[in-house]
Protein backbone atom coordinates (compact mmCIF):
# COMPACT_ATOMS: atom_id res chain seq x y z
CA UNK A 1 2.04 -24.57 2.16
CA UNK A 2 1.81 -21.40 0.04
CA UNK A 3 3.25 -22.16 -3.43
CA UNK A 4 4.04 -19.72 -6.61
CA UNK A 5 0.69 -20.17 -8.00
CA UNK A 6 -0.57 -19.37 -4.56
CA UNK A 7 1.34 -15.49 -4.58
CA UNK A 8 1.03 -15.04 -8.28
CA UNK A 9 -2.48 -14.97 -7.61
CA UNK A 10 -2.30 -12.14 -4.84
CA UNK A 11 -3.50 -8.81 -5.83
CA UNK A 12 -0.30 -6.70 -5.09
CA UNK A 13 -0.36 -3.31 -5.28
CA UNK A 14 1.36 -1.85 -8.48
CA UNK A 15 2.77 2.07 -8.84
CA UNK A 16 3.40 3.09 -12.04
CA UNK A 17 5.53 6.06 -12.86
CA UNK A 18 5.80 8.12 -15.78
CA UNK A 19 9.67 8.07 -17.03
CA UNK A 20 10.30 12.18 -17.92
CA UNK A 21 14.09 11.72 -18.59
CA UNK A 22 14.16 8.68 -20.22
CA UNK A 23 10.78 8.37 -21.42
CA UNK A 24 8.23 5.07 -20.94
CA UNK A 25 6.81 3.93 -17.23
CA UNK A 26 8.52 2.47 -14.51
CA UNK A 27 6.44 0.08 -12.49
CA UNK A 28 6.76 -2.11 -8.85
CA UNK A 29 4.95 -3.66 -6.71
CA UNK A 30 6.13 -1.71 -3.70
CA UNK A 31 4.91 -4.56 -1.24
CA UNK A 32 7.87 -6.89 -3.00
CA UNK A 33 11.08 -4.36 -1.94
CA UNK A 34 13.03 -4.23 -5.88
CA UNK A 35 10.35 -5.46 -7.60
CA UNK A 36 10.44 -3.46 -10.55
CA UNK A 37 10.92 -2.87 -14.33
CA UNK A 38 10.56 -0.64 -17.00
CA UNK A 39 9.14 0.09 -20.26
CA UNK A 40 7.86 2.70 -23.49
CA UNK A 41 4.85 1.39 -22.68
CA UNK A 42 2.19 0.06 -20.04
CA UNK A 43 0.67 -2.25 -22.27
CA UNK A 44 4.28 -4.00 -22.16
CA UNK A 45 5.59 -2.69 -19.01
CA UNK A 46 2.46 -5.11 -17.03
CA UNK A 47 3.66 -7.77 -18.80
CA UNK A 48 6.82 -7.05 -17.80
CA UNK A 49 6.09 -6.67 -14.51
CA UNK A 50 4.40 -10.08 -14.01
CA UNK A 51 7.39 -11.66 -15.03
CA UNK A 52 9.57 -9.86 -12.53
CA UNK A 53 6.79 -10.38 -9.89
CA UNK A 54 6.75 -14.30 -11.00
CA UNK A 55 10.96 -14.16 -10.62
CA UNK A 56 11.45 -12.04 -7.31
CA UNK A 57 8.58 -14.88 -6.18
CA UNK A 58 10.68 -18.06 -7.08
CA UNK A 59 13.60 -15.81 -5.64
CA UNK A 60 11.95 -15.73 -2.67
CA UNK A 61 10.41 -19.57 -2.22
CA UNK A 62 13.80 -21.01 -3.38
CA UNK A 63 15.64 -18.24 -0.38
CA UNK A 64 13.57 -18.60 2.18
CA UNK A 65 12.80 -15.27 2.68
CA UNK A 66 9.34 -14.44 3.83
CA UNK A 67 7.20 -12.97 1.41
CA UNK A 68 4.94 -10.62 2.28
CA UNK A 69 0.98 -10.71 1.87
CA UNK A 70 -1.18 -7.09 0.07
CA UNK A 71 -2.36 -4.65 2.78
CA UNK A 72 -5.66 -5.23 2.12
CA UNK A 73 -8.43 -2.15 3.34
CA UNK A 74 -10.65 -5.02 5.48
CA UNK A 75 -7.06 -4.63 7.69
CA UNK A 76 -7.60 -1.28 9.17
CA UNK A 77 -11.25 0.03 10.81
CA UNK A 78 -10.34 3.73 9.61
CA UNK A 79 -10.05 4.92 13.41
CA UNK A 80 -6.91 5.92 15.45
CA UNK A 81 -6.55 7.20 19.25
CA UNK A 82 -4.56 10.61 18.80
CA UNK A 83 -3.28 11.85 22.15
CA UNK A 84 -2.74 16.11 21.99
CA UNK A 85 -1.95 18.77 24.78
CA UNK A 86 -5.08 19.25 27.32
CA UNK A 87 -4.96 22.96 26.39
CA UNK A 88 -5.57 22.22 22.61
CA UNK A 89 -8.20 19.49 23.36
CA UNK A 90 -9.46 22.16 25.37
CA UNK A 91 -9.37 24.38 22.44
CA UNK A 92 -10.59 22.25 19.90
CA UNK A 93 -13.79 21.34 22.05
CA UNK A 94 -15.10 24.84 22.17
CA UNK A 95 -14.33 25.98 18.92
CA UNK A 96 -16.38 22.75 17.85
CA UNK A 97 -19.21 23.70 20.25
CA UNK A 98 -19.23 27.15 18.31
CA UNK A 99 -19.72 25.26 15.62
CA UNK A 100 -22.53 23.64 16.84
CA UNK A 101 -20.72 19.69 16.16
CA UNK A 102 -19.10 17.78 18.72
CA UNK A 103 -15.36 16.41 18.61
CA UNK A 104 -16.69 12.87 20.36
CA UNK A 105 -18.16 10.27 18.27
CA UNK A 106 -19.06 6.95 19.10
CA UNK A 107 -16.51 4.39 17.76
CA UNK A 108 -18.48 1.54 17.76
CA UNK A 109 -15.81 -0.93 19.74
């Protein structure tokens, strides 16, 4: 069963923004929805942080509520099927062939 330890040891994502009205950072972990906190400074603001990550995780456990994992890059191959209008495949295909490149590459799959 996954545990606190077991999430608090997750590399999560963090965003940190710069404050311009108030001054100081605010940072989440956009992957935990409200997981956030402010501070003047980062130094503070990641500890900070850890502790609301390490709270919004208990939060969680002690709810129920399913906690969700870091997107990870090894989860996505960098490819994607786009479907367009025959007339602009069309288009695109001799504008490449101008070009000398073609719009078909092997995928690999």
């Amino acid at each position: 069963m996954k545990n606190l330890e077991y999430y608090m040891g997750l590399n999560y994502k963090i965003e940190i923004v710069k404050d311009k009205t108030e001054g100081g950072y605010v940072l989440s972990i956009p992957e935990l929805k409200g997981c956030l906190t402010c501070a003047d400074n980062l130094e503070k603001g990641m500890e900070m942080l850890e502790d609301a990550k390490k709270q919004w995780l208990i939060a969680a456990l002690e709810s129920g509520y399913k906690i969700p994992e870091p997107n990870a890059l090894e989860n996505y191959s960098g490819q994607f099927k786009l479907r367009l209008p025959k007339s602009l495949h069309k288009e695109l295909t001799e504008k490449a062939k101008q070009e000398g490149i073609s719009i078909l590459q092997p995928t690999g799959l």
